[in-house]
C-alpha atoms as a PDB file:
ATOM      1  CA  UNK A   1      45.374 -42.740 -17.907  1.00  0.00           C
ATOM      2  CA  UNK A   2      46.785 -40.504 -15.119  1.00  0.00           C
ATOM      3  CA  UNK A   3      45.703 -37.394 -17.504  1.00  0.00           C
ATOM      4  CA  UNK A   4      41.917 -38.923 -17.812  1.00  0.00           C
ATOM      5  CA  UNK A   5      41.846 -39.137 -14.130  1.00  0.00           C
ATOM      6  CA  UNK A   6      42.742 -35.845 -13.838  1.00  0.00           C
ATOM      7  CA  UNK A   7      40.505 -34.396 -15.718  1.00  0.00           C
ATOM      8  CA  UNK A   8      37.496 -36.298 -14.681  1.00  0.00           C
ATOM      9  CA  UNK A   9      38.849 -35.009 -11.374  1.00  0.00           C
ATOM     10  CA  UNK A  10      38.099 -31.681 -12.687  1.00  0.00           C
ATOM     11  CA  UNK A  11      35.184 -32.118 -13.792  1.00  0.00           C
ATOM     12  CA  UNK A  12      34.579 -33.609 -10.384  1.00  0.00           C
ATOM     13  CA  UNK A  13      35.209 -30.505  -8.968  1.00  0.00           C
ATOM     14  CA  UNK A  14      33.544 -28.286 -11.720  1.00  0.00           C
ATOM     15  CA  UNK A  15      30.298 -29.578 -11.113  1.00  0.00           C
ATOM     16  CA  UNK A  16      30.735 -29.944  -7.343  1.00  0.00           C
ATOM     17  CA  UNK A  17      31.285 -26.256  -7.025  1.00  0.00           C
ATOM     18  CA  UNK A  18      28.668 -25.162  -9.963  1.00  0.00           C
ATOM     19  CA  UNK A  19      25.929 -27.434  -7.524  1.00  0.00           C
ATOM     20  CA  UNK A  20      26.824 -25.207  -4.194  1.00  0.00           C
ATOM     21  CA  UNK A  21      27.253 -22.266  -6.221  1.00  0.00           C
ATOM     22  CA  UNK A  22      23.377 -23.080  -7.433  1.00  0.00           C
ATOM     23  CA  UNK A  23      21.999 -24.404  -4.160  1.00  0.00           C
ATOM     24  CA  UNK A  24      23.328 -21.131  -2.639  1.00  0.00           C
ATOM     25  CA  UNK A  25      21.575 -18.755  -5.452  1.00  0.00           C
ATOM     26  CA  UNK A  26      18.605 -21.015  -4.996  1.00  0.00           C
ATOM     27  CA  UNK A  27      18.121 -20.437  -1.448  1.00  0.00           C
ATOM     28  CA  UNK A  28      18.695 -16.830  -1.572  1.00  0.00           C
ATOM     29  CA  UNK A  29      16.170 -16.419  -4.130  1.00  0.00           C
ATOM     30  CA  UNK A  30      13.685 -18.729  -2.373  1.00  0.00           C
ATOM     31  CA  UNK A  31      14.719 -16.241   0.829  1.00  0.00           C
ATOM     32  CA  UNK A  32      14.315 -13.443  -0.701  1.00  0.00           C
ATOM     33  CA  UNK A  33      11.468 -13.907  -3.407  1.00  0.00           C
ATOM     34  CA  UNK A  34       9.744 -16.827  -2.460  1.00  0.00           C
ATOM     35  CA  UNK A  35      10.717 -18.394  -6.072  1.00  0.00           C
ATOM     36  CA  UNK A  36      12.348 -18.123  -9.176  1.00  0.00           C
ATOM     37  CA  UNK A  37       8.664 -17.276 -10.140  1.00  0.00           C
ATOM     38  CA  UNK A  38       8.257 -14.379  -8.517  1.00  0.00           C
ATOM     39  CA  UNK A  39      10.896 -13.064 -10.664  1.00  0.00           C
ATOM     40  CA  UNK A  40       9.324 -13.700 -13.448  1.00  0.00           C
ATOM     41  CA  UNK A  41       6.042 -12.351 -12.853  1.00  0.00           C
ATOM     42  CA  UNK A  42       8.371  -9.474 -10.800  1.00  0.00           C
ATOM     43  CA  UNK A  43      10.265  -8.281 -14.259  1.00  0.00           C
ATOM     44  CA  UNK A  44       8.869  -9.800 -17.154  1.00  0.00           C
ATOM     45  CA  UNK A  45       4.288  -9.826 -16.356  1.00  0.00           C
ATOM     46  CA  UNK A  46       4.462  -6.827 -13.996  1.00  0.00           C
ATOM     47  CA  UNK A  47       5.007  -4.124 -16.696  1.00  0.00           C
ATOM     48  CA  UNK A  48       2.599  -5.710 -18.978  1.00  0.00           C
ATOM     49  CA  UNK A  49       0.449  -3.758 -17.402  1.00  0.00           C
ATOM     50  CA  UNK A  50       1.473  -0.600 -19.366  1.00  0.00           C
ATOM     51  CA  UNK A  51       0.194  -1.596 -22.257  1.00  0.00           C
ATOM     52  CA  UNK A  52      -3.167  -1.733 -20.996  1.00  0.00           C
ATOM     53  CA  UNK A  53      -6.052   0.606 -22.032  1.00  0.00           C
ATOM     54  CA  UNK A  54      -6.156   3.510 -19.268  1.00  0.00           C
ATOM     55  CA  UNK A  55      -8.714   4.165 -16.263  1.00  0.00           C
ATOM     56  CA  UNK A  56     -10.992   7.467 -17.578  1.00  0.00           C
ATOM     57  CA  UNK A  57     -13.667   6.868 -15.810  1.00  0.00           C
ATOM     58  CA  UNK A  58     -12.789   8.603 -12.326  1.00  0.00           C
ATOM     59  CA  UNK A  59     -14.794  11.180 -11.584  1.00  0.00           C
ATOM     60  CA  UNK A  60     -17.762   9.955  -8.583  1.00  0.00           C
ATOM     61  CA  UNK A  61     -16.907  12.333  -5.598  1.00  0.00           C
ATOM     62  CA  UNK A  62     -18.985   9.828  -3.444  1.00  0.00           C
ATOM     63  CA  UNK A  63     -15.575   8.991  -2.217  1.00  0.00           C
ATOM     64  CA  UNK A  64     -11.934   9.699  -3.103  1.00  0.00           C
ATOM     65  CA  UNK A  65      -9.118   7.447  -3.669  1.00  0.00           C
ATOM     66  CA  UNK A  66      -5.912   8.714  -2.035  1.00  0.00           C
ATOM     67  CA  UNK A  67      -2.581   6.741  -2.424  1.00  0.00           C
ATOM     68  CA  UNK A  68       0.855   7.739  -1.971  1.00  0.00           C
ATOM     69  CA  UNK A  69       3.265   6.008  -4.561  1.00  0.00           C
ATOM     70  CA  UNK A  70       7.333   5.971  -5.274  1.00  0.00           C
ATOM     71  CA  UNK A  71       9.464   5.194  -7.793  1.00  0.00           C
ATOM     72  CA  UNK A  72       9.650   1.720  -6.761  1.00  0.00           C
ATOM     73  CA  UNK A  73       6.158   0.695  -6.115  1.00  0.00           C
ATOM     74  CA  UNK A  74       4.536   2.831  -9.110  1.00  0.00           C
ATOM     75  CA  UNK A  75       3.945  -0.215 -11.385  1.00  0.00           C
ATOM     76  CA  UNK A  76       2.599  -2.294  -8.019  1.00  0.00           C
ATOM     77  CA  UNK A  77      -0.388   0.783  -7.977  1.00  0.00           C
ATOM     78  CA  UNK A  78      -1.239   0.636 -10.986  1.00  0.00           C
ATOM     79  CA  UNK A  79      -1.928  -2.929 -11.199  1.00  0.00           C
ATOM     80  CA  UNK A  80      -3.333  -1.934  -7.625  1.00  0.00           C
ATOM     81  CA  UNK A  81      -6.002   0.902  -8.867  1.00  0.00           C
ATOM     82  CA  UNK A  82      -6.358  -0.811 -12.655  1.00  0.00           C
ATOM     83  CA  UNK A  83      -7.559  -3.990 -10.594  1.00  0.00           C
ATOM     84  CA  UNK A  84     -10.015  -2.328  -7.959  1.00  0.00           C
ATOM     85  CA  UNK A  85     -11.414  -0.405 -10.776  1.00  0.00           C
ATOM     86  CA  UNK A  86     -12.282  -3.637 -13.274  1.00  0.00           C
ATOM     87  CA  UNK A  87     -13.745  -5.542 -10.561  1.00  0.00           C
ATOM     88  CA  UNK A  88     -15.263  -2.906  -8.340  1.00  0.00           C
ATOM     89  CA  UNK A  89     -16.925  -1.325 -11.657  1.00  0.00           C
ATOM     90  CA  UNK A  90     -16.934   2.027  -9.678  1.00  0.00           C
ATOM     91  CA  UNK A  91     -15.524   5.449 -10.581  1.00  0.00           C
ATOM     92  CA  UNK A  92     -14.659   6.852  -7.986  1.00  0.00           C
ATOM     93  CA  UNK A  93     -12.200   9.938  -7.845  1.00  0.00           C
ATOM     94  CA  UNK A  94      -8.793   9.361  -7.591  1.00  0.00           C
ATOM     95  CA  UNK A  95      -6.023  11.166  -6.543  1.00  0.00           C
ATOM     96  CA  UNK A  96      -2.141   9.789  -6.521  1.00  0.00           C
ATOM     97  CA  UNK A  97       0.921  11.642  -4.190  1.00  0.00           C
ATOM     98  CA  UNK A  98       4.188  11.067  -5.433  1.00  0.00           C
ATOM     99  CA  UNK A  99       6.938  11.254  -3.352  1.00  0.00           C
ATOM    100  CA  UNK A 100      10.241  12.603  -4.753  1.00  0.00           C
ATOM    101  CA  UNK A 101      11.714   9.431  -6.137  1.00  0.00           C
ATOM    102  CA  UNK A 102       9.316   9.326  -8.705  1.00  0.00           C
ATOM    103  CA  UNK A 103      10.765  10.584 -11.913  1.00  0.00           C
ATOM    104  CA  UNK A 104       9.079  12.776 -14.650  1.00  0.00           C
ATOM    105  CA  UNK A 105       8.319  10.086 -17.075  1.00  0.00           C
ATOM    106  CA  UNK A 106       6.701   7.516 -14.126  1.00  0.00           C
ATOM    107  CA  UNK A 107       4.217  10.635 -13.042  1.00  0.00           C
ATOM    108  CA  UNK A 108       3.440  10.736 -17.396  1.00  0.00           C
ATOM    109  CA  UNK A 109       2.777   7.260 -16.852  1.00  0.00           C
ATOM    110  CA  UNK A 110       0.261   7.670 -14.258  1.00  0.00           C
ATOM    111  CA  UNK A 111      -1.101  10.630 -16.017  1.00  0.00           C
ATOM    112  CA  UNK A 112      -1.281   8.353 -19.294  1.00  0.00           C
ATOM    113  CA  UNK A 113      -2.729   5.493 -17.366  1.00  0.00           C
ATOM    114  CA  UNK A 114      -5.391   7.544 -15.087  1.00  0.00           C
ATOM    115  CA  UNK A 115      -6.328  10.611 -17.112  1.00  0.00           C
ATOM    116  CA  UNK A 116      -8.853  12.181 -15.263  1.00  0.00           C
ATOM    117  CA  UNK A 117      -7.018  11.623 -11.856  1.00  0.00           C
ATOM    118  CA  UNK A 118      -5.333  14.227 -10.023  1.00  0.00           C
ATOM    119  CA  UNK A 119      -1.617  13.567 -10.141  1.00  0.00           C
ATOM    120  CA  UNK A 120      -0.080  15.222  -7.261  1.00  0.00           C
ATOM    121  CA  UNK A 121       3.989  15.824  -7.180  1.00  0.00           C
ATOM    122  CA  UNK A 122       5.559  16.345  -3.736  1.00  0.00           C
ATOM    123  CA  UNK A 123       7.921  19.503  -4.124  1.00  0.00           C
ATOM    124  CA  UNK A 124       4.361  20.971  -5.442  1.00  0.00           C
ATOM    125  CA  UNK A 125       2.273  19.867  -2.555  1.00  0.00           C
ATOM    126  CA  UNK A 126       5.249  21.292  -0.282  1.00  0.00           C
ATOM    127  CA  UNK A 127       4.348  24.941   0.186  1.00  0.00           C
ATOM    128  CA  UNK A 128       0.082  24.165   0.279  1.00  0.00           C
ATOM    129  CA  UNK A 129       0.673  21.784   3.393  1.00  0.00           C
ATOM    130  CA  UNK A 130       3.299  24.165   5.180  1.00  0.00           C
ATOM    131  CA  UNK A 131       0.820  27.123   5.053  1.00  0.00           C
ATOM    132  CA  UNK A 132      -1.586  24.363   6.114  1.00  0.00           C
ATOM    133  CA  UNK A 133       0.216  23.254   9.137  1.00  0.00           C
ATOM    134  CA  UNK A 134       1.881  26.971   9.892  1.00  0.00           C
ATOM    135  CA  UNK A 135      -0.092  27.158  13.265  1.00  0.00           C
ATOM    136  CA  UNK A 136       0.995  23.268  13.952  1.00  0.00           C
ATOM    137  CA  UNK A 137       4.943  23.320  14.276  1.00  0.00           C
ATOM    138  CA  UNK A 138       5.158  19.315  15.399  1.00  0.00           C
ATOM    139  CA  UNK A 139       3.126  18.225  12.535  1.00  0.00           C
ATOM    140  CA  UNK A 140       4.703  20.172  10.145  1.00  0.00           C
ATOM    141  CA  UNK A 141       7.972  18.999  11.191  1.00  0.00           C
ATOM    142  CA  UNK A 142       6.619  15.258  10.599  1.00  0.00           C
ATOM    143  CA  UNK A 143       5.355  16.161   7.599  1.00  0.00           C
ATOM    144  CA  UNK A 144       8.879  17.086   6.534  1.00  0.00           C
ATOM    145  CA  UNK A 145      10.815  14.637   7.717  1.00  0.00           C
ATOM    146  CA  UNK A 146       8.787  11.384   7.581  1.00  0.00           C
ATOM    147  CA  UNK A 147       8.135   9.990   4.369  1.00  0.00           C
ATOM    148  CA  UNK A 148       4.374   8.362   4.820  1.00  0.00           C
ATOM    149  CA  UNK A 149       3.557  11.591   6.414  1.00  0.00           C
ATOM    150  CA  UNK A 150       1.887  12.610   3.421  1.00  0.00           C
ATOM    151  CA  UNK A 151      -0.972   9.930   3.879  1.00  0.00           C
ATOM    152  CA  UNK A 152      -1.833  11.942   6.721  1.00  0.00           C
ATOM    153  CA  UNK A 153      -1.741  15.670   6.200  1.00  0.00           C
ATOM    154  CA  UNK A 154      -1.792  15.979   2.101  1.00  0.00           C
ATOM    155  CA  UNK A 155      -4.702  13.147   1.837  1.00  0.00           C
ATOM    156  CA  UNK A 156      -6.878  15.398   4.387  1.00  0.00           C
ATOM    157  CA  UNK A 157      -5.752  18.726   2.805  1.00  0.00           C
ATOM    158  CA  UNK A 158      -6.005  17.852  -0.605  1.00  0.00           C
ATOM    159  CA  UNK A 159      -9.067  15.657  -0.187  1.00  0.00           C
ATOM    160  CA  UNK A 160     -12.357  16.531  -2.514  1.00  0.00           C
ATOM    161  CA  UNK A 161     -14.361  14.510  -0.837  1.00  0.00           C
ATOM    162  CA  UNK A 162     -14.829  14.102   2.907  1.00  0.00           C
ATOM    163  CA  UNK A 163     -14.272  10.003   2.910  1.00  0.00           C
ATOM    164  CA  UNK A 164     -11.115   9.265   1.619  1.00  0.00           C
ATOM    165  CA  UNK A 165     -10.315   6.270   0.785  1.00  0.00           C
ATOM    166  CA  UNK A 166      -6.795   4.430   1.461  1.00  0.00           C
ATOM    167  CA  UNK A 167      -5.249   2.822  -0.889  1.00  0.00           C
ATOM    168  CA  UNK A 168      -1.921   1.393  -0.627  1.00  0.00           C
ATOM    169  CA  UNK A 169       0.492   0.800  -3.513  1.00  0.00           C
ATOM    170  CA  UNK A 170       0.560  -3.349  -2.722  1.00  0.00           C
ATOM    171  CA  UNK A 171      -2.950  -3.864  -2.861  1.00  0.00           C
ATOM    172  CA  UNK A 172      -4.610  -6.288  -5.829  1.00  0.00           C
ATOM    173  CA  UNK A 173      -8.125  -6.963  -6.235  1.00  0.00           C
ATOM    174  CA  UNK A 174      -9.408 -10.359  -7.548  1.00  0.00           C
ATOM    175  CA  UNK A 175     -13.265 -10.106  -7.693  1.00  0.00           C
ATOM    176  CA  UNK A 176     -16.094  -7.782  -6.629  1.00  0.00           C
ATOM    177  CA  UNK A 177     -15.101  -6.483  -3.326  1.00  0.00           C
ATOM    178  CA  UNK A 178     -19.104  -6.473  -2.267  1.00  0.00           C
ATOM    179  CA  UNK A 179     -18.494  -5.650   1.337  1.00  0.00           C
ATOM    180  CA  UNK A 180     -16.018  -2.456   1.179  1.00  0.00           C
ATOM    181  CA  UNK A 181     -17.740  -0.794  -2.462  1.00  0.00           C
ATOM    182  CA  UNK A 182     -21.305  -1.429   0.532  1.00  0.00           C
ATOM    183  CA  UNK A 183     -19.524   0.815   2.750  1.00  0.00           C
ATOM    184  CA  UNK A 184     -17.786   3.343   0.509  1.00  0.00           C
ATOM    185  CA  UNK A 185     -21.272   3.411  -1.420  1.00  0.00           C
ATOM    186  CA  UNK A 186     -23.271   3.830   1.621  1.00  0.00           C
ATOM    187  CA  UNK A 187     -23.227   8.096   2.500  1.00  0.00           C
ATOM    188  CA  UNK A 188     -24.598   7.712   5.660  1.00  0.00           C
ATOM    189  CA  UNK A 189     -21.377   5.349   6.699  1.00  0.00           C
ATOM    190  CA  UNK A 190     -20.832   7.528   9.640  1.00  0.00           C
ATOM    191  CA  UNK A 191     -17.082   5.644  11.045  1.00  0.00           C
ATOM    192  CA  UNK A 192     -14.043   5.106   9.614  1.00  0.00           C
ATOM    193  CA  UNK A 193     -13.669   1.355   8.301  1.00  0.00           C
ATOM    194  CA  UNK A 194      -9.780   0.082   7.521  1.00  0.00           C
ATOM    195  CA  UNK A 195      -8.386  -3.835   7.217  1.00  0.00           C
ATOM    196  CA  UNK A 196      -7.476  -5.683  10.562  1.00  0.00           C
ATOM    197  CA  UNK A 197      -3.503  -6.057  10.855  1.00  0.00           C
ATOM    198  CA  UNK A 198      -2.360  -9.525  12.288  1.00  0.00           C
ATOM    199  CA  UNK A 199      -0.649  -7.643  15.183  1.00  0.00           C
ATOM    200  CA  UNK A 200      -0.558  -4.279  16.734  1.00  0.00           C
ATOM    201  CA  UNK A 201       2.013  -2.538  14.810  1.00  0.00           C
ATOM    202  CA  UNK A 202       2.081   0.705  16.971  1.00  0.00           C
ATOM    203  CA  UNK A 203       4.512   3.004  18.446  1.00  0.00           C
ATOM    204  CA  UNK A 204       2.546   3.373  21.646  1.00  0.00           C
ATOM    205  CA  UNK A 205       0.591   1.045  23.458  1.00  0.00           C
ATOM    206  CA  UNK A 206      -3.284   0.913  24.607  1.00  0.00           C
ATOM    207  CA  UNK A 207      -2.049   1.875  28.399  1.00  0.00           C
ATOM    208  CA  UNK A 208      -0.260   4.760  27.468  1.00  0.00           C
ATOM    209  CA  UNK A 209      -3.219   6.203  25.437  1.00  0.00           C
ATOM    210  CA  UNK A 210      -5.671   5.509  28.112  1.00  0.00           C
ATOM    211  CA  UNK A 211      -3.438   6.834  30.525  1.00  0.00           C
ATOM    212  CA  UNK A 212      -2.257  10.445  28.393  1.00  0.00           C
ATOM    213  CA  UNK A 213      -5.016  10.359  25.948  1.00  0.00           C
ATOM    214  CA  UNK A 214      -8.176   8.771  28.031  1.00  0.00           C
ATOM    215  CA  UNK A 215      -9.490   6.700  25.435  1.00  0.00           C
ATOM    216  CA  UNK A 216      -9.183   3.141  24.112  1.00  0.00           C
ATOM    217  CA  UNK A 217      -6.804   2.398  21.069  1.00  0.00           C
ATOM    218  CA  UNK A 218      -8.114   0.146  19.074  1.00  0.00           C
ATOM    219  CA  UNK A 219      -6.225  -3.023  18.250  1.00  0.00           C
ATOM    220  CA  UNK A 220      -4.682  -4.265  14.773  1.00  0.00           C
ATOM    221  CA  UNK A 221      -5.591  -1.232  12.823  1.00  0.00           C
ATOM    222  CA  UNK A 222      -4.405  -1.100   9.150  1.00  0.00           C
ATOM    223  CA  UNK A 223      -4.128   2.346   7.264  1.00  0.00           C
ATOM    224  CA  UNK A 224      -3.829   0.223   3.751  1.00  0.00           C
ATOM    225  CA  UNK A 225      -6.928  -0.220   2.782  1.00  0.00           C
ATOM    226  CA  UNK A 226     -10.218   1.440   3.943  1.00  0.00           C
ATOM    227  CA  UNK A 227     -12.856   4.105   4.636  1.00  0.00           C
ATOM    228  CA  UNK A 228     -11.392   7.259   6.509  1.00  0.00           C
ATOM    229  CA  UNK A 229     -13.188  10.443   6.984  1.00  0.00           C
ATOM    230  CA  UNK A 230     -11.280  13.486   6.421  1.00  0.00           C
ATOM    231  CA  UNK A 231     -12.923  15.378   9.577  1.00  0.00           C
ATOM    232  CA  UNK A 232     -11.020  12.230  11.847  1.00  0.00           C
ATOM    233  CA  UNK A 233      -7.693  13.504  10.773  1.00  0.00           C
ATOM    234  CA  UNK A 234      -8.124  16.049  13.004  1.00  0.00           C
ATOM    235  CA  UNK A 235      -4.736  18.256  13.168  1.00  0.00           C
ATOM    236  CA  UNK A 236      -4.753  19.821  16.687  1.00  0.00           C
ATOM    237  CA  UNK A 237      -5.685  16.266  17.992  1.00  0.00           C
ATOM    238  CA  UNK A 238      -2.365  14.834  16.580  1.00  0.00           C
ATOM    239  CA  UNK A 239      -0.259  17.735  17.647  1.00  0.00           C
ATOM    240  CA  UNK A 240      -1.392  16.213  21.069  1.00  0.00           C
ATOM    241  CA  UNK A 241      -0.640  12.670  20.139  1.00  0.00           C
ATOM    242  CA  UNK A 242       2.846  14.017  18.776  1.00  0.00           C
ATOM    243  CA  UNK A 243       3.874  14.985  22.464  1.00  0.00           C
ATOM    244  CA  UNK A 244       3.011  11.198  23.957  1.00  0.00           C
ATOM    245  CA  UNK A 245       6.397   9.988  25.316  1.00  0.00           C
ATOM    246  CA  UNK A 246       6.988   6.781  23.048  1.00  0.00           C
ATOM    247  CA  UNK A 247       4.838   8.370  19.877  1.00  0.00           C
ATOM    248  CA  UNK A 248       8.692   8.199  17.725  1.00  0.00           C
ATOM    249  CA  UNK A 249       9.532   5.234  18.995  1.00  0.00           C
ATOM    250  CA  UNK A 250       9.632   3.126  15.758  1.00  0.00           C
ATOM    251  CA  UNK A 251       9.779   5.650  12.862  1.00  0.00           C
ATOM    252  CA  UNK A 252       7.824   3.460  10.377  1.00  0.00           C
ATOM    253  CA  UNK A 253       4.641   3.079  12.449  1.00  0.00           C
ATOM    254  CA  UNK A 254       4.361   6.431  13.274  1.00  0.00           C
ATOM    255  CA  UNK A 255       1.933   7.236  10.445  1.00  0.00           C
ATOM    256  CA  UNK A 256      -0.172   4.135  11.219  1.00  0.00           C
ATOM    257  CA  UNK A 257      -0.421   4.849  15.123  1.00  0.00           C
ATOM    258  CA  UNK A 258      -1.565   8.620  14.368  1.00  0.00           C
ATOM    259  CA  UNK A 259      -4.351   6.875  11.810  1.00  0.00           C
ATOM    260  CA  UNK A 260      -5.448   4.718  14.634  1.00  0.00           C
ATOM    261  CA  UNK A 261      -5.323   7.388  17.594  1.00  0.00           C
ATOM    262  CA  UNK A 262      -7.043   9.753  15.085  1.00  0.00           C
ATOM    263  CA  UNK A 263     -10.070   6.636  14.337  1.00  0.00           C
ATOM    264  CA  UNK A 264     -10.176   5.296  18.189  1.00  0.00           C
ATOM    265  CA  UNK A 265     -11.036   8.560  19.026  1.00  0.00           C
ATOM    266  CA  UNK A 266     -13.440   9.116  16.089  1.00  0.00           C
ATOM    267  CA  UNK A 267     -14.721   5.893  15.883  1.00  0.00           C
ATOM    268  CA  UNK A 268     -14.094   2.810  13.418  1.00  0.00           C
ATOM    269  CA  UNK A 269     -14.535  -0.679  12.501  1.00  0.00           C
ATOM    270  CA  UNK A 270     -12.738  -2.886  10.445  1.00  0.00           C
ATOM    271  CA  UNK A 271     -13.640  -4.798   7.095  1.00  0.00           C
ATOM    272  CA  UNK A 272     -14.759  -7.993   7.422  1.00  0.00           C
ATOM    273  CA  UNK A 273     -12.297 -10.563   7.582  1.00  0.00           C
ATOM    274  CA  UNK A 274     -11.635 -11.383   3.941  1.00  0.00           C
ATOM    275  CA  UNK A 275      -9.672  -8.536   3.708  1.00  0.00           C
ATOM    276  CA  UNK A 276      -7.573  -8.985   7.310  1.00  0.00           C
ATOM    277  CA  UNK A 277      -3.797  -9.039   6.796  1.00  0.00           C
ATOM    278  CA  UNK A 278      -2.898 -12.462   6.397  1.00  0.00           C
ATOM    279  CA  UNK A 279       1.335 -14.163   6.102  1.00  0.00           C
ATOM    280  CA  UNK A 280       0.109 -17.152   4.618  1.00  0.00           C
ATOM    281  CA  UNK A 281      -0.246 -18.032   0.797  1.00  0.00           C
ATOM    282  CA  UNK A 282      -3.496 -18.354  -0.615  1.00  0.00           C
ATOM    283  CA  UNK A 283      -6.432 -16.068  -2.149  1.00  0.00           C
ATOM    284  CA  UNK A 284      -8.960 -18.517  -2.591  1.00  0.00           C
ATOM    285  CA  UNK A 285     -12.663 -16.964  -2.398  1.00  0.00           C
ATOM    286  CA  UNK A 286     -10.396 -13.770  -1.185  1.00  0.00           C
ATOM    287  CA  UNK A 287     -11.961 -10.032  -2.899  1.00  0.00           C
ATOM    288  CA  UNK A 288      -8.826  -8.732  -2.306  1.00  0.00           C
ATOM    289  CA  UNK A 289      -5.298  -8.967  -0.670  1.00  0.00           C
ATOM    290  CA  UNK A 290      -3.022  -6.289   0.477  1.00  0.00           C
ATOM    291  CA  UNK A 291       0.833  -7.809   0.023  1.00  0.00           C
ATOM    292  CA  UNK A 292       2.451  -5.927   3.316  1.00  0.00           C
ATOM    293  CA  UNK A 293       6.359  -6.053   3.087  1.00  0.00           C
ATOM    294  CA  UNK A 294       6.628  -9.662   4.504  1.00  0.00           C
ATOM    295  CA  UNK A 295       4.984 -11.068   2.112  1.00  0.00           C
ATOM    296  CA  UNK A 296       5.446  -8.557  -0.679  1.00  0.00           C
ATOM    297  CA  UNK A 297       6.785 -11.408  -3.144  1.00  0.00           C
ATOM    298  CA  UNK A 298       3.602 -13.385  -3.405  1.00  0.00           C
ATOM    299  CA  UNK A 299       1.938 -10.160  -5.279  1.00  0.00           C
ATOM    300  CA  UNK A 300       4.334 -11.075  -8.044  1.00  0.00           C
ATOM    301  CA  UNK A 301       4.359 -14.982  -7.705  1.00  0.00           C
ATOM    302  CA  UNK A 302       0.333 -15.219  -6.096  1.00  0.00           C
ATOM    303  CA  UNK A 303      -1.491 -12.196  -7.021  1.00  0.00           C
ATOM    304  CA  UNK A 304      -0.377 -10.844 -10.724  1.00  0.00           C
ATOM    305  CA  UNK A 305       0.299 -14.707 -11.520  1.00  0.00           C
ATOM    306  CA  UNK A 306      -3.367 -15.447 -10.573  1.00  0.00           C
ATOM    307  CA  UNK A 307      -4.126 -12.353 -12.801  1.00  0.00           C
ATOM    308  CA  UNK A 308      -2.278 -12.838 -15.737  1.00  0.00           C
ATOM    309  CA  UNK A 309      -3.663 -16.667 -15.711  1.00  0.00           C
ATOM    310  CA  UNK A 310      -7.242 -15.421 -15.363  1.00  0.00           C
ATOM    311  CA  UNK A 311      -6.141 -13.254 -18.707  1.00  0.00           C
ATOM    312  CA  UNK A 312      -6.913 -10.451 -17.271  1.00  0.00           C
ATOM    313  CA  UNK A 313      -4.976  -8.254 -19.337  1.00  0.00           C
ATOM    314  CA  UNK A 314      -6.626  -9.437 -21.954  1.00  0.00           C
ATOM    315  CA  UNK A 315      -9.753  -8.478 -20.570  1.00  0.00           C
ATOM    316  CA  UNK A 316      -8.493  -4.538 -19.659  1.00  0.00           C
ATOM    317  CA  UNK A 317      -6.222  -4.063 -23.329  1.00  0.00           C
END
């Protein structure tokens, strides 16, 4: 008897530990992902997507596609681009920036995937942009040392077209995005037109610009998603904006803040509000959604799981 009770003790204990150990995994999963979902749809749908037939059509200059990819959001743009360009059913030119993480066989992916695109690698781009920025020694030295700097200075110097558009690597399309393909269609769109943010992520505040700058910065300004043209990005205008006091303040909004200094001055709108930045689940009667890093696990466990339900795979193969 005494050895039964000791072993149901054991047991006791087996499964008392195996539940914390799994409540614990649970909750860091659910912290970290969302759900055990979005690790499905994460590792197993996501690279579906390769075997998908590729993008040719790419070629209308009536606007360019710029996006700046790595080695860990690669996939995420493809399902990005391959998604804008089913429901969109425009060909517009594309270009793609790699930045040094991406490896030799990801860039033949992208090649493989968008044919008639312009594949750019960064160590190549390197030497155009420094004889580029030569006569601009603070943007050059951002260019060099901050990672989205590219989005900047390579989209505007590599640009075929004079509207670029943004595109950023967490972006998934859903239906026909009739509002933005009206604006990037429309050659007489004279401003730049981006996504609203659900904050002002800036390095600098309106005061400061109106007080160094003498303008008004505009509020909640996204560079993920939108019309920009390439005369805005005007270089000796952000070699100013590169001497404003706070201007490094938060390294990853740097790129962002010179985007919106370089529109407020121009002039921009935003996109109407179906494609604002939004926390919340939910893409109901949404065109589009751009997954921003807090809420980059619902593109696996929202946005390619709406997708892949909608067999839309199926309907690009």
């Amino acid at each position: 008897m005494k050895a039964i009770k000791r072993i149901r003790s054991l047991i006791k204990g087996w499964k008392q530990n195996f539940d914390r150990r799994h409540k614990a995994i649970t909750k860091f999963y659910r912290k970290e992902y969302g759900h055990f979902s979005t690790v499905y749809y994460r590792d197993c749908v996501r690279w579906k997507i390769l075997k998908t037939s590729p993008v040719k059509e790419t070629e209308d200059r009536t606007c360019e596609l710029h996006a700046l990819t790595s080695t860990n959001d690669f996939i995420n743009l493809i399902w990005g681009l391959k998604s804008f360009y089913y429901f969109s059913r425009r060909q517009y030119a594309l270009c793609i920036h790699t930045d040094p993480s991406v490896t030799e066989d990801q860039k033949q992916l992208l090649e493989q995937h968008f044919p008639n695109a312009r594949i750019l690698d960064r160590q190549k781009s390197d030497e155009h942009i420094r004889n580029c920025l030569s006569n601009h020694p603070k943007c050059l030295n951002l260019r060099c040392k901050h990672p989205l700097a590219p989005k900047l200075f390579d989209f505007k110097f590599f640009a075929r077209s004079n509207r670029i558009v943004l595109f950023d690597s967490d972006l998934l399309f859903f239906d026909f995005p009739a509002q933005l393909v009206k604006i990037l269609d429309d050659q007489a769109y004279s401003q730049n037109c981006v996504n609203r943010d659900n904050g002002n992520f800036y390095t600098v505040d309106a005061e400061e610009v109106q007080e160094h700058l003498g303008f008004e910065l505009v509020p909640k300004f996204n560079s993920g998603l939108g019309l920009i043209h390439s005369e805005s990005i005007n270089i000796d205008s952000i070699e100013k904006f590169l001497n404003l006091p706070r201007i490094a303040s938060h390294f990853r909004r740097m790129e962002q803040t010179l985007f919106a200094l370089c529109s407020s001055y121009y002039g921009t709108r935003f996109l109407p509000s179906e494609y604002n930045i939004r926390l919340e689940p939910g893409i109901e009667g949404l065109p589009s959604r751009h997954y921003v890093t807090e809420i980059r696990y619902l593109m696996y466990c929202e946005g390619i799981k709406n997708l892949h339900q909608r067999k839309f795979l199926q309907s690009i193969a």
